[in-house]
ModelCIF file with pLDDT and N, C-alpha, C, O atoms, coordinates in Angstrom:
data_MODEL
#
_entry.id   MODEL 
#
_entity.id                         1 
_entity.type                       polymer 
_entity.pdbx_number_of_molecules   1 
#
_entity_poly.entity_id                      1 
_entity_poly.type                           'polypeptide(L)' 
_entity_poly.nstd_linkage                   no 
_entity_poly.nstd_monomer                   no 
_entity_poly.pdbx_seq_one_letter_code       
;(UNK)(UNK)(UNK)(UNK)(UNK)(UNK)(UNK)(UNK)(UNK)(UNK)(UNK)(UNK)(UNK)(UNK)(UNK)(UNK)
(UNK)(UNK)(UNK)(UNK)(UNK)(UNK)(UNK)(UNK)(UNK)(UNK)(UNK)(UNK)(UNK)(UNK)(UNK)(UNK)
(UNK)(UNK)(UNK)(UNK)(UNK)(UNK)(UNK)(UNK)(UNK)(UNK)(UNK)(UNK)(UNK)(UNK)
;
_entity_poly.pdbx_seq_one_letter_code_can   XXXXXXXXXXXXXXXXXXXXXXXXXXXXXXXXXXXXXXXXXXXXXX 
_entity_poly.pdbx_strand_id                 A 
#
loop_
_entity_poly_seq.entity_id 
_entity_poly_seq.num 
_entity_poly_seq.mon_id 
_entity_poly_seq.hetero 
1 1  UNK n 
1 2  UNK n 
1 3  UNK n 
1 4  UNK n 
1 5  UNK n 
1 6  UNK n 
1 7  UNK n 
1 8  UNK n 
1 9  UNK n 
1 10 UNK n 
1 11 UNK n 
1 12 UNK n 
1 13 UNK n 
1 14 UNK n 
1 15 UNK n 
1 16 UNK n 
1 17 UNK n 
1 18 UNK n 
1 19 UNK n 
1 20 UNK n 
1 21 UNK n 
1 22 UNK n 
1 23 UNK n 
1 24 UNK n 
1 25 UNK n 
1 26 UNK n 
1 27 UNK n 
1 28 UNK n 
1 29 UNK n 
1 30 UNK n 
1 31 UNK n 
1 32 UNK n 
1 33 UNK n 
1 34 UNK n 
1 35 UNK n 
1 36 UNK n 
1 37 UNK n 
1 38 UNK n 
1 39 UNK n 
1 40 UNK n 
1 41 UNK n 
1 42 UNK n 
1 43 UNK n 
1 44 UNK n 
1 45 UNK n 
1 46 UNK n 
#
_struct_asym.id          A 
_struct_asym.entity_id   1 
#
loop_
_ma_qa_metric.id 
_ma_qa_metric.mode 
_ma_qa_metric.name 
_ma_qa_metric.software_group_id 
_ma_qa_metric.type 
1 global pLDDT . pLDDT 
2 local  pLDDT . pLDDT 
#
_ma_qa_metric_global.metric_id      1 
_ma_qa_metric_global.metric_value   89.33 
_ma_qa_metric_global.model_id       1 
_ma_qa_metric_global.ordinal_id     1 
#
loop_
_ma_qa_metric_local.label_asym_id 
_ma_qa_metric_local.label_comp_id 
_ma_qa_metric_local.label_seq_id 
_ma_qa_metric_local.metric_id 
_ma_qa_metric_local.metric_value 
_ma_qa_metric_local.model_id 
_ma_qa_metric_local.ordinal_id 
A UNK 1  2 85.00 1 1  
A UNK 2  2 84.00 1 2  
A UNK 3  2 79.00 1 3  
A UNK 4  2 76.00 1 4  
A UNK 5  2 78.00 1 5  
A UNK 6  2 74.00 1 6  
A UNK 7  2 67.00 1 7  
A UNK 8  2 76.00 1 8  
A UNK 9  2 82.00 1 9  
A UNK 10 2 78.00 1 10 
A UNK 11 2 80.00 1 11 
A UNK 12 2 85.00 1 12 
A UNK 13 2 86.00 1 13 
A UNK 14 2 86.00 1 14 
A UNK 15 2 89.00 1 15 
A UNK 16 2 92.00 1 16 
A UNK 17 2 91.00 1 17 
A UNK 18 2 93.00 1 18 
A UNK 19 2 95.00 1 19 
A UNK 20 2 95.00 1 20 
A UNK 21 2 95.00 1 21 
A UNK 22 2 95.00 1 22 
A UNK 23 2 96.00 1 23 
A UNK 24 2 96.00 1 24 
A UNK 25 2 95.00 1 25 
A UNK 26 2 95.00 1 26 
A UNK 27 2 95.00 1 27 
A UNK 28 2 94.00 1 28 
A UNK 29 2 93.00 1 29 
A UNK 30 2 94.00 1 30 
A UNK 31 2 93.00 1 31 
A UNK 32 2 90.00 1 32 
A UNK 33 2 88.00 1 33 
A UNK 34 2 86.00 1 34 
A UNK 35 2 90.00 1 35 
A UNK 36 2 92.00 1 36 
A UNK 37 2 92.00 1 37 
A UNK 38 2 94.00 1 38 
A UNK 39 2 95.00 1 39 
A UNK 40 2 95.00 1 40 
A UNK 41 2 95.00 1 41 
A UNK 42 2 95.00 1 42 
A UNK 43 2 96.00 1 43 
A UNK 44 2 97.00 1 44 
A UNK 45 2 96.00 1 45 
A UNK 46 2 96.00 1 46 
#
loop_
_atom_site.group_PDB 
_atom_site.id 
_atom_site.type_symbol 
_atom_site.label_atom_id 
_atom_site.label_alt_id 
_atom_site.label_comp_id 
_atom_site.label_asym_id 
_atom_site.label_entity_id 
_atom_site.label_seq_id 
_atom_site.pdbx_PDB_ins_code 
_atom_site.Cartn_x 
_atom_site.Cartn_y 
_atom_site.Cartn_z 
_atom_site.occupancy 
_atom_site.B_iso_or_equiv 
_atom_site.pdbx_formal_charge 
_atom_site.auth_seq_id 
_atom_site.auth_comp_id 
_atom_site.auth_asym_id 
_atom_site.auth_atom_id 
_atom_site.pdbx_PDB_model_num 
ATOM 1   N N  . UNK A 1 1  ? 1.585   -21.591 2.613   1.00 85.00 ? 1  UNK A N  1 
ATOM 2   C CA . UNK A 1 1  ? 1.319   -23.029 2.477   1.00 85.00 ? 1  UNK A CA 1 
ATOM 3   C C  . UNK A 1 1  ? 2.259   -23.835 3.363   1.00 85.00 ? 1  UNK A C  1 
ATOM 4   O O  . UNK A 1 1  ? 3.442   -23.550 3.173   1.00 85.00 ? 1  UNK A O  1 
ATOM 5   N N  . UNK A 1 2  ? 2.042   -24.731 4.244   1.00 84.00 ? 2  UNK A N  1 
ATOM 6   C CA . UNK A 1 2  ? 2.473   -25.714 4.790   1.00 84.00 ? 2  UNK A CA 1 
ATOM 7   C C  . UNK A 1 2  ? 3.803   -26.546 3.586   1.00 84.00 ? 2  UNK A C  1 
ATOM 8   O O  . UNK A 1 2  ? 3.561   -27.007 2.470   1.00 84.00 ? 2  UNK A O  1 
ATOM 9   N N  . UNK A 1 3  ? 5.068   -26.508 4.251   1.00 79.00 ? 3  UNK A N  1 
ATOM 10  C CA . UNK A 1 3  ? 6.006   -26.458 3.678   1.00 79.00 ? 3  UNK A CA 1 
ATOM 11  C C  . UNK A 1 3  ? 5.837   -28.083 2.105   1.00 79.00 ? 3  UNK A C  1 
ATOM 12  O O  . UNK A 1 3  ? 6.230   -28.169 0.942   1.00 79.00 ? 3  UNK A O  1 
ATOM 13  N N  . UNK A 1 4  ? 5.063   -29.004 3.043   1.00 76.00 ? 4  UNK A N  1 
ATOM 14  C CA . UNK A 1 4  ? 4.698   -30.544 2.053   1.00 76.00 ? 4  UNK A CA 1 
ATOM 15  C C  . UNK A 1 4  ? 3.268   -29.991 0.926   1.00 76.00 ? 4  UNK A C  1 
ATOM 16  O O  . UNK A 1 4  ? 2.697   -30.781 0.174   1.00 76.00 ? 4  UNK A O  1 
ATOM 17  N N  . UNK A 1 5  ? 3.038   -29.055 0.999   1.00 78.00 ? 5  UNK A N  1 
ATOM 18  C CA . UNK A 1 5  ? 1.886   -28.753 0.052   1.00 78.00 ? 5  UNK A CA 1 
ATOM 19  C C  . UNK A 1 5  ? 2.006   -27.257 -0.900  1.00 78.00 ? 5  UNK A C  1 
ATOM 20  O O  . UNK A 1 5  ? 1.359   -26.810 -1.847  1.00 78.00 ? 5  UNK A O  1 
ATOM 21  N N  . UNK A 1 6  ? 3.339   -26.707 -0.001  1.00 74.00 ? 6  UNK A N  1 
ATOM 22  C CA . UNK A 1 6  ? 3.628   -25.932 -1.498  1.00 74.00 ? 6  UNK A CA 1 
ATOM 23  C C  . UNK A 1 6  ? 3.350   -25.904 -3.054  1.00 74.00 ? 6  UNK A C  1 
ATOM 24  O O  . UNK A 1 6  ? 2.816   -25.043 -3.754  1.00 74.00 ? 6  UNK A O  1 
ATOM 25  N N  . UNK A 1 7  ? 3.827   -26.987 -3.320  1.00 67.00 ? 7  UNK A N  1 
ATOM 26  C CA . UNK A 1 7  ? 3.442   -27.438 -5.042  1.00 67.00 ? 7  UNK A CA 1 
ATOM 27  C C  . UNK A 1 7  ? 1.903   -27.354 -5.232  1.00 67.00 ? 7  UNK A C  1 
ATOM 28  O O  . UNK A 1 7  ? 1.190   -27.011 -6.175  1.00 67.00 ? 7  UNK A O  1 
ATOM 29  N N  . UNK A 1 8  ? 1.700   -27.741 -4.134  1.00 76.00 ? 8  UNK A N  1 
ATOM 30  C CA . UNK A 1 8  ? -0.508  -28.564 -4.551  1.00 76.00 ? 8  UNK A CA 1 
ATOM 31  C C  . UNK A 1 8  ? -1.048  -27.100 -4.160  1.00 76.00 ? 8  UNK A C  1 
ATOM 32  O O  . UNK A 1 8  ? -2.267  -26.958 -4.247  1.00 76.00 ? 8  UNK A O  1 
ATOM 33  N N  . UNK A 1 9  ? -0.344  -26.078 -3.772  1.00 82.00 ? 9  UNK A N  1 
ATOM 34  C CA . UNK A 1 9  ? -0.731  -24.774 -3.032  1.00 82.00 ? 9  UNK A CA 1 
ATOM 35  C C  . UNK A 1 9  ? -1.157  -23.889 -4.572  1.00 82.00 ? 9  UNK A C  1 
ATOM 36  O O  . UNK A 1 9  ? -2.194  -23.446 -5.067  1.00 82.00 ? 9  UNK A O  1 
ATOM 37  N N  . UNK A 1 10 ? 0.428   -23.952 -4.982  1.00 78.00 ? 10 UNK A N  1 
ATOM 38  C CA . UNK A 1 10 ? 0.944   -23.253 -6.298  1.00 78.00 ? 10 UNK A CA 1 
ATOM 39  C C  . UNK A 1 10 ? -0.697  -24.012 -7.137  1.00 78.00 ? 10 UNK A C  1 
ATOM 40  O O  . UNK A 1 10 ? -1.601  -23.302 -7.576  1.00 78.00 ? 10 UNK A O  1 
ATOM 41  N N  . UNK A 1 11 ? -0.700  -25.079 -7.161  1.00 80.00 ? 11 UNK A N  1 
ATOM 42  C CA . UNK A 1 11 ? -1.469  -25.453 -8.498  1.00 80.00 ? 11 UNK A CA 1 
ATOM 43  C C  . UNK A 1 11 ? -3.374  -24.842 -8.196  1.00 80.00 ? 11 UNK A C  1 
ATOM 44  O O  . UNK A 1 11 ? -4.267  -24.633 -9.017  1.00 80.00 ? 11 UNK A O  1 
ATOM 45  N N  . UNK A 1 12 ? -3.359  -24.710 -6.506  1.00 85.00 ? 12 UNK A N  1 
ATOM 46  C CA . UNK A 1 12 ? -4.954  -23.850 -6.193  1.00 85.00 ? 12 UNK A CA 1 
ATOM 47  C C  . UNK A 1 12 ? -4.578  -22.436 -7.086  1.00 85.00 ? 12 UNK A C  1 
ATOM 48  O O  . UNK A 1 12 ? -5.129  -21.966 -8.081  1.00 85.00 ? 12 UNK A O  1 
ATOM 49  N N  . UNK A 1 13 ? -3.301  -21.927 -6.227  1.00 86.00 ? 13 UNK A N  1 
ATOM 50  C CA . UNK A 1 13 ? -3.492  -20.461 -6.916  1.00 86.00 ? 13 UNK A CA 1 
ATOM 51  C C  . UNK A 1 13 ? -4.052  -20.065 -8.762  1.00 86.00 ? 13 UNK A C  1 
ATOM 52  O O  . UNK A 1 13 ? -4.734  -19.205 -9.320  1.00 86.00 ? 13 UNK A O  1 
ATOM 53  N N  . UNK A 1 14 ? -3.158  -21.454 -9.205  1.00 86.00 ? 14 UNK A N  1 
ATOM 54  C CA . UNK A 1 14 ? -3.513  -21.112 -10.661 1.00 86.00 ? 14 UNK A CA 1 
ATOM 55  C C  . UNK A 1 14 ? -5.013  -21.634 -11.142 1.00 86.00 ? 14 UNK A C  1 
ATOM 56  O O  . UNK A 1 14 ? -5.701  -21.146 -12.038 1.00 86.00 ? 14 UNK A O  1 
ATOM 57  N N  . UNK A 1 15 ? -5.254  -22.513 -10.482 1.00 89.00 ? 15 UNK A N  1 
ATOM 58  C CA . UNK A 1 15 ? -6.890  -23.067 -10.817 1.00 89.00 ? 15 UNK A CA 1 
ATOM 59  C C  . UNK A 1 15 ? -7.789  -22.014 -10.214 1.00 89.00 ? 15 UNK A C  1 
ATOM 60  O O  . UNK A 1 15 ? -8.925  -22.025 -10.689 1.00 89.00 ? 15 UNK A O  1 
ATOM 61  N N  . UNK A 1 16 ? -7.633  -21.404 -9.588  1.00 92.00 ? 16 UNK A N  1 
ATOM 62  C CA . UNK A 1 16 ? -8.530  -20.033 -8.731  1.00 92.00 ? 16 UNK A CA 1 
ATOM 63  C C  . UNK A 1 16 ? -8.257  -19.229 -9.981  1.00 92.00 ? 16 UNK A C  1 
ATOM 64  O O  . UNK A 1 16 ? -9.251  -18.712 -10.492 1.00 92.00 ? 16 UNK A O  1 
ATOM 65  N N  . UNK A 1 17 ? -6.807  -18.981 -10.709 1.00 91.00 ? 17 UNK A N  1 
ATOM 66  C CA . UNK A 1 17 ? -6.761  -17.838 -11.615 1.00 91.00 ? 17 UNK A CA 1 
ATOM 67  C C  . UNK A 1 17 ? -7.526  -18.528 -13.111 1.00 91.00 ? 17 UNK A C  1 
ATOM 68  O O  . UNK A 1 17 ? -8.198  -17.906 -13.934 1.00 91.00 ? 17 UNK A O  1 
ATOM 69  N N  . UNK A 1 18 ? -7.202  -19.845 -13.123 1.00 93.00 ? 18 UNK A N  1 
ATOM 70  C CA . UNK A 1 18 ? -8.028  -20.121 -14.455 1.00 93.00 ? 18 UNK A CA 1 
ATOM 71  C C  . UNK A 1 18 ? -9.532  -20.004 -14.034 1.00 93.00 ? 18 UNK A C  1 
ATOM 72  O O  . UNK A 1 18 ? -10.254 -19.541 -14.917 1.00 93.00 ? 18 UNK A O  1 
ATOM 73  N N  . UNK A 1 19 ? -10.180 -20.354 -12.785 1.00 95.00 ? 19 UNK A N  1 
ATOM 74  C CA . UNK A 1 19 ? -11.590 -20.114 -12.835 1.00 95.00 ? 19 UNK A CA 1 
ATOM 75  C C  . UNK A 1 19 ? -12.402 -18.298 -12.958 1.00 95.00 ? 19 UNK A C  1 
ATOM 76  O O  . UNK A 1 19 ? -13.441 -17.855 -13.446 1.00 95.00 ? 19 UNK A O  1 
ATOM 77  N N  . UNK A 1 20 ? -11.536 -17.870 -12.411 1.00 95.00 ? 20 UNK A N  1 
ATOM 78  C CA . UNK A 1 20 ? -11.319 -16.237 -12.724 1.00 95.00 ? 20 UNK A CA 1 
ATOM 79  C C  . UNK A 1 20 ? -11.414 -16.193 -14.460 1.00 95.00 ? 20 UNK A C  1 
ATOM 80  O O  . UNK A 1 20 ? -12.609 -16.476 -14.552 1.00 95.00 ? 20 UNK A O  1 
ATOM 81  N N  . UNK A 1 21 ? -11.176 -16.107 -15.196 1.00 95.00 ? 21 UNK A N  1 
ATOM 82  C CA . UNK A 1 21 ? -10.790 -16.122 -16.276 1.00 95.00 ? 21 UNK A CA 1 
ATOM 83  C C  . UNK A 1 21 ? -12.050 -16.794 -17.236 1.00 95.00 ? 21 UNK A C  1 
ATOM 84  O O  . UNK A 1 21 ? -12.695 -16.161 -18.072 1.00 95.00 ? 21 UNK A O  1 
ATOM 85  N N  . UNK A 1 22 ? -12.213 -18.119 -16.921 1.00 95.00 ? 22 UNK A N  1 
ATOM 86  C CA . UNK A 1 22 ? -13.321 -18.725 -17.415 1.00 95.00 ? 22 UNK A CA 1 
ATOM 87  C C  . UNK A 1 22 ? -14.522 -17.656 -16.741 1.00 95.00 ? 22 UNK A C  1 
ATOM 88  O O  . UNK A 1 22 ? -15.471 -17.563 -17.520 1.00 95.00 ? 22 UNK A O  1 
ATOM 89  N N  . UNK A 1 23 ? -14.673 -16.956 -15.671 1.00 96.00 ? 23 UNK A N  1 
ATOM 90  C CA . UNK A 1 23 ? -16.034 -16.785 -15.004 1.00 96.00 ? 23 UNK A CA 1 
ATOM 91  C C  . UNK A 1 23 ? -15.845 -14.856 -16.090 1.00 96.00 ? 23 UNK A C  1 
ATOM 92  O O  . UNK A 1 23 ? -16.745 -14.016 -16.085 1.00 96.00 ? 23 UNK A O  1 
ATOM 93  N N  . UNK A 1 24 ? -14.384 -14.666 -16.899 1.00 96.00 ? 24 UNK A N  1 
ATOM 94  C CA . UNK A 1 24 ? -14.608 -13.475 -17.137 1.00 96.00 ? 24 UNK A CA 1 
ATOM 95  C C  . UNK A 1 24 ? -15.012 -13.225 -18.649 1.00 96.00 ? 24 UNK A C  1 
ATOM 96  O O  . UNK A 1 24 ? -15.347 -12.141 -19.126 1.00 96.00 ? 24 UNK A O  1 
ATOM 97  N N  . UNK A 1 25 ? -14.889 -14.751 -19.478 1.00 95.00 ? 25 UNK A N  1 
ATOM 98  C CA . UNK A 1 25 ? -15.432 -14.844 -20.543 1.00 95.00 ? 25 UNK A CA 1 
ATOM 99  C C  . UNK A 1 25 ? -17.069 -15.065 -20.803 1.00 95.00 ? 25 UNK A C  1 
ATOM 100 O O  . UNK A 1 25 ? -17.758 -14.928 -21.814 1.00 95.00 ? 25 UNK A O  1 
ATOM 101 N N  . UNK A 1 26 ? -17.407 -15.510 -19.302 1.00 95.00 ? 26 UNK A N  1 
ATOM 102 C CA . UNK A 1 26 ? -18.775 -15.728 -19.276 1.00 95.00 ? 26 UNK A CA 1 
ATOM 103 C C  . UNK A 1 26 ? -19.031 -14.415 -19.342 1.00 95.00 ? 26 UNK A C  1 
ATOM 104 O O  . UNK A 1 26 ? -19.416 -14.038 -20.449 1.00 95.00 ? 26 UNK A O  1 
ATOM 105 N N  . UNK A 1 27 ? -18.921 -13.422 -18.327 1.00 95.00 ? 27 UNK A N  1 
ATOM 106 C CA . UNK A 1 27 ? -19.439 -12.317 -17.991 1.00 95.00 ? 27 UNK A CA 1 
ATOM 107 C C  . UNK A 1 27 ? -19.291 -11.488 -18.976 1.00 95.00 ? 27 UNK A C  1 
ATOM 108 O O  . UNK A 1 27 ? -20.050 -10.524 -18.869 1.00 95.00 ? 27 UNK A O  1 
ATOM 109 N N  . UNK A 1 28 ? -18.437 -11.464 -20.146 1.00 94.00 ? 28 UNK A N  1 
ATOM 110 C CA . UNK A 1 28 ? -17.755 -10.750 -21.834 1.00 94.00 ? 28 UNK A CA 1 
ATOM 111 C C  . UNK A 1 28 ? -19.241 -11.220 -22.325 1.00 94.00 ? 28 UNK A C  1 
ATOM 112 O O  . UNK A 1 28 ? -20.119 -10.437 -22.688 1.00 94.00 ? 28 UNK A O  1 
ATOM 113 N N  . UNK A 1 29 ? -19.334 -12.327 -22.283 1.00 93.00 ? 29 UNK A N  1 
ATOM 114 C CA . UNK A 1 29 ? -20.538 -12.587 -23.057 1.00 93.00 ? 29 UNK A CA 1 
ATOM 115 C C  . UNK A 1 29 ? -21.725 -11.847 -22.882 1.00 93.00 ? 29 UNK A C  1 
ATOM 116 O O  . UNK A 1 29 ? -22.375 -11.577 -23.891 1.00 93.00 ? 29 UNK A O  1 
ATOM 117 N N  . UNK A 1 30 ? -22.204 -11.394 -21.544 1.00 94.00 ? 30 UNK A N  1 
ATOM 118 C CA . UNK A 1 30 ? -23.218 -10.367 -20.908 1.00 94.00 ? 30 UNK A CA 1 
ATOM 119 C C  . UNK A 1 30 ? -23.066 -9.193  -21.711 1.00 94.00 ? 30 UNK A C  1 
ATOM 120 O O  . UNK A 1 30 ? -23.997 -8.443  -21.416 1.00 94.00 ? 30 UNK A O  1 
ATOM 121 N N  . UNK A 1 31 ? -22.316 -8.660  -22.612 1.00 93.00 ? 31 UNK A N  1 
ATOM 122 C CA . UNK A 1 31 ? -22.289 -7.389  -23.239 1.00 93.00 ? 31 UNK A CA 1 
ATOM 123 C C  . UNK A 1 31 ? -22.805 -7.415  -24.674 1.00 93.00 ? 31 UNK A C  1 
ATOM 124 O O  . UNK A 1 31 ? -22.074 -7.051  -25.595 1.00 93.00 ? 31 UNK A O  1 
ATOM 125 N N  . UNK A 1 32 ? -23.997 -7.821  -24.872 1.00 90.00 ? 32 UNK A N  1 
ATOM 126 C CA . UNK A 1 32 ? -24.624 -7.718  -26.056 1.00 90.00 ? 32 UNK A CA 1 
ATOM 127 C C  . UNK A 1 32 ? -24.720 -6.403  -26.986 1.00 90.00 ? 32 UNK A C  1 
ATOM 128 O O  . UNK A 1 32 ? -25.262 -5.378  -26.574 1.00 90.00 ? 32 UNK A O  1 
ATOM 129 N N  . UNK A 1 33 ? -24.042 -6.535  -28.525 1.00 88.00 ? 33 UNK A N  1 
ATOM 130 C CA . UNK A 1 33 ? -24.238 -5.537  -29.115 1.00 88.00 ? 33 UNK A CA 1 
ATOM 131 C C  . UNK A 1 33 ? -25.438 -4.751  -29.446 1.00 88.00 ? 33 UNK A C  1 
ATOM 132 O O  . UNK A 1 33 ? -25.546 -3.537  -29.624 1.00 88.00 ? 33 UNK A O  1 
ATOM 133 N N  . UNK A 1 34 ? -26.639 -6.029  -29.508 1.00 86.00 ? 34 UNK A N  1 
ATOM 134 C CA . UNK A 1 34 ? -27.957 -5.048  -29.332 1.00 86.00 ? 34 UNK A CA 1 
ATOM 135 C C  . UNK A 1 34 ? -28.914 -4.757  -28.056 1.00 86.00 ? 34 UNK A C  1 
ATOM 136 O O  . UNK A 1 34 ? -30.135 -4.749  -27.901 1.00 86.00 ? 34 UNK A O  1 
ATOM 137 N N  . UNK A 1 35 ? -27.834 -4.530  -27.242 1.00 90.00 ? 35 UNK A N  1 
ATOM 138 C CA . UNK A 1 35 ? -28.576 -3.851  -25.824 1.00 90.00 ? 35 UNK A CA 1 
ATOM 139 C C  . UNK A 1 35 ? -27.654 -3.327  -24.927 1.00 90.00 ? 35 UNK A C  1 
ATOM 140 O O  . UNK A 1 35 ? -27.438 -3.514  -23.730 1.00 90.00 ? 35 UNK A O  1 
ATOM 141 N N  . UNK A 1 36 ? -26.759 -2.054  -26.491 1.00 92.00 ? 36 UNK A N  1 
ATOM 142 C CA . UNK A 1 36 ? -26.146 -1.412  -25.453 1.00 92.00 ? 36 UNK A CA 1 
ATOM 143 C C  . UNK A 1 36 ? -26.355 -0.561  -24.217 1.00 92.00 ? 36 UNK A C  1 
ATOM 144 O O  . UNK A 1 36 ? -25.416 -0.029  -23.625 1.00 92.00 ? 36 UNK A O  1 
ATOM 145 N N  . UNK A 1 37 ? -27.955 -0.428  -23.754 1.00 92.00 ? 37 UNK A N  1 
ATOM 146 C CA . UNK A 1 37 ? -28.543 0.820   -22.948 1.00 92.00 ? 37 UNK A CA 1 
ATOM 147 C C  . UNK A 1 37 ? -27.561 -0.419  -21.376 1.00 92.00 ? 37 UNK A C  1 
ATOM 148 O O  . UNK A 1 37 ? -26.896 -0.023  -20.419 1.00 92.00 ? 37 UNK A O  1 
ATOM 149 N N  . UNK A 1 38 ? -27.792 -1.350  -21.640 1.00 94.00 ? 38 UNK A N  1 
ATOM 150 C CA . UNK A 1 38 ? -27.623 -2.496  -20.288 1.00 94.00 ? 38 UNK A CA 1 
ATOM 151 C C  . UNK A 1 38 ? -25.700 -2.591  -20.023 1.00 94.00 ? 38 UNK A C  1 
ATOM 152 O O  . UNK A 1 38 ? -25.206 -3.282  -19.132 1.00 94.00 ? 38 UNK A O  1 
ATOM 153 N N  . UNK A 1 39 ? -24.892 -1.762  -20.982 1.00 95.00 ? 39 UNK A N  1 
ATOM 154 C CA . UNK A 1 39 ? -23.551 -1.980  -20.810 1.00 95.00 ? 39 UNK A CA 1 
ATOM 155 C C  . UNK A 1 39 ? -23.167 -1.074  -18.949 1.00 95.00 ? 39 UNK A C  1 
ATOM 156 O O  . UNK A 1 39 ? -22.258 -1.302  -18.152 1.00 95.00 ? 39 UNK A O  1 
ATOM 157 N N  . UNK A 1 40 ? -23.919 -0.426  -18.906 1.00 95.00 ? 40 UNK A N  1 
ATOM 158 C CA . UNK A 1 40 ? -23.544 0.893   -18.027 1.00 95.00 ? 40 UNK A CA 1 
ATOM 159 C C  . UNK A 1 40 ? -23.624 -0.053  -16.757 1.00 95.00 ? 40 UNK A C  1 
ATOM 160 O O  . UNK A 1 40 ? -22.782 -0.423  -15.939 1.00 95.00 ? 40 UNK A O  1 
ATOM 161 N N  . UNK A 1 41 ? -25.069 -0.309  -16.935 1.00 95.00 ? 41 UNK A N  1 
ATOM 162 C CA . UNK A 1 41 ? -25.025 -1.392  -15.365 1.00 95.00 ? 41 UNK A CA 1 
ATOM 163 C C  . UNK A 1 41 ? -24.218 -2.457  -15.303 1.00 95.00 ? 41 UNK A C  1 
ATOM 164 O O  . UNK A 1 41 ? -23.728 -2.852  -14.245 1.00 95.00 ? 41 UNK A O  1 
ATOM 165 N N  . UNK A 1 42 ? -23.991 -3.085  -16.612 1.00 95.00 ? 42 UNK A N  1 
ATOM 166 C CA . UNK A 1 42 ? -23.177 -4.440  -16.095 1.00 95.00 ? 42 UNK A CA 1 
ATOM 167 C C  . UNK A 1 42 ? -21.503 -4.054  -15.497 1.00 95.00 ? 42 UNK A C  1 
ATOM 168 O O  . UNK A 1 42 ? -20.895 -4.818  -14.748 1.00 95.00 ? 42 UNK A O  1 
ATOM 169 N N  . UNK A 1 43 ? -21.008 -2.891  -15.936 1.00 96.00 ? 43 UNK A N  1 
ATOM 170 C CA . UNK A 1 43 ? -19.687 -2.442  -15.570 1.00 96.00 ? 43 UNK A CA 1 
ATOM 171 C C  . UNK A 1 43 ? -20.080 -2.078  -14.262 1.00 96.00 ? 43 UNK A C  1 
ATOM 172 O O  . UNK A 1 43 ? -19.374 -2.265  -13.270 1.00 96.00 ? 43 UNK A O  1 
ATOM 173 N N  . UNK A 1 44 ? -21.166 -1.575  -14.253 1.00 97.00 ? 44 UNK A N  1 
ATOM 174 C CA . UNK A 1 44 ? -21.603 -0.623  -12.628 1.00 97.00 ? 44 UNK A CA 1 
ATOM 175 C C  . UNK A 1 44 ? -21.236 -1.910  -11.480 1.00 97.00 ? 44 UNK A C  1 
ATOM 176 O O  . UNK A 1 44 ? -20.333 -1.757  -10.658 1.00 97.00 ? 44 UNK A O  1 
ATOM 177 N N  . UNK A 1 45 ? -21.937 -2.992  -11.539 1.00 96.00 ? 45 UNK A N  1 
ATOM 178 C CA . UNK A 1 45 ? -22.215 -4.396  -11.126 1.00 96.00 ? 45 UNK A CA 1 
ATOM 179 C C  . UNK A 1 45 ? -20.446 -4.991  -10.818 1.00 96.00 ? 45 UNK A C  1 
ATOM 180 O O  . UNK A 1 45 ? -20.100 -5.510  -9.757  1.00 96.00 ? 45 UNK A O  1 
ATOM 181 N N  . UNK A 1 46 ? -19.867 -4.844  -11.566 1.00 96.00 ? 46 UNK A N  1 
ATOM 182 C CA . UNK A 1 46 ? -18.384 -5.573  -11.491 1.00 96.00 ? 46 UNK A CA 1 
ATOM 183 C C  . UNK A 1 46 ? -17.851 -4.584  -10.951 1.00 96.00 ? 46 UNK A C  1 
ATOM 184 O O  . UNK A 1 46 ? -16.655 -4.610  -10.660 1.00 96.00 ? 46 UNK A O  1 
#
């Protein structure tokens, strides 16, 4: 990062890691208990 945007740099890295995170509770949700035949592909997929 450009030495004046360090701080605003730091705060992408963590908003990239919170959108990570939000996009991995979505994808938790894709694992339905009544259709475990579909668990194999969704791990296959990630």
């Amino acid at each position: 990062a450009p030495p004046r945007f360090v701080g605003q740099m730091m705060g992408m890295w963590f908003l990239c890691t919170a959108l990570g995170l939000v996009l991995a509770g979505l994808f938790a949700g894709r694992f339905r208990a009544d259709a475990l035949g579909e668990w194999p592909g969704l791990y296959t997929q990630l």
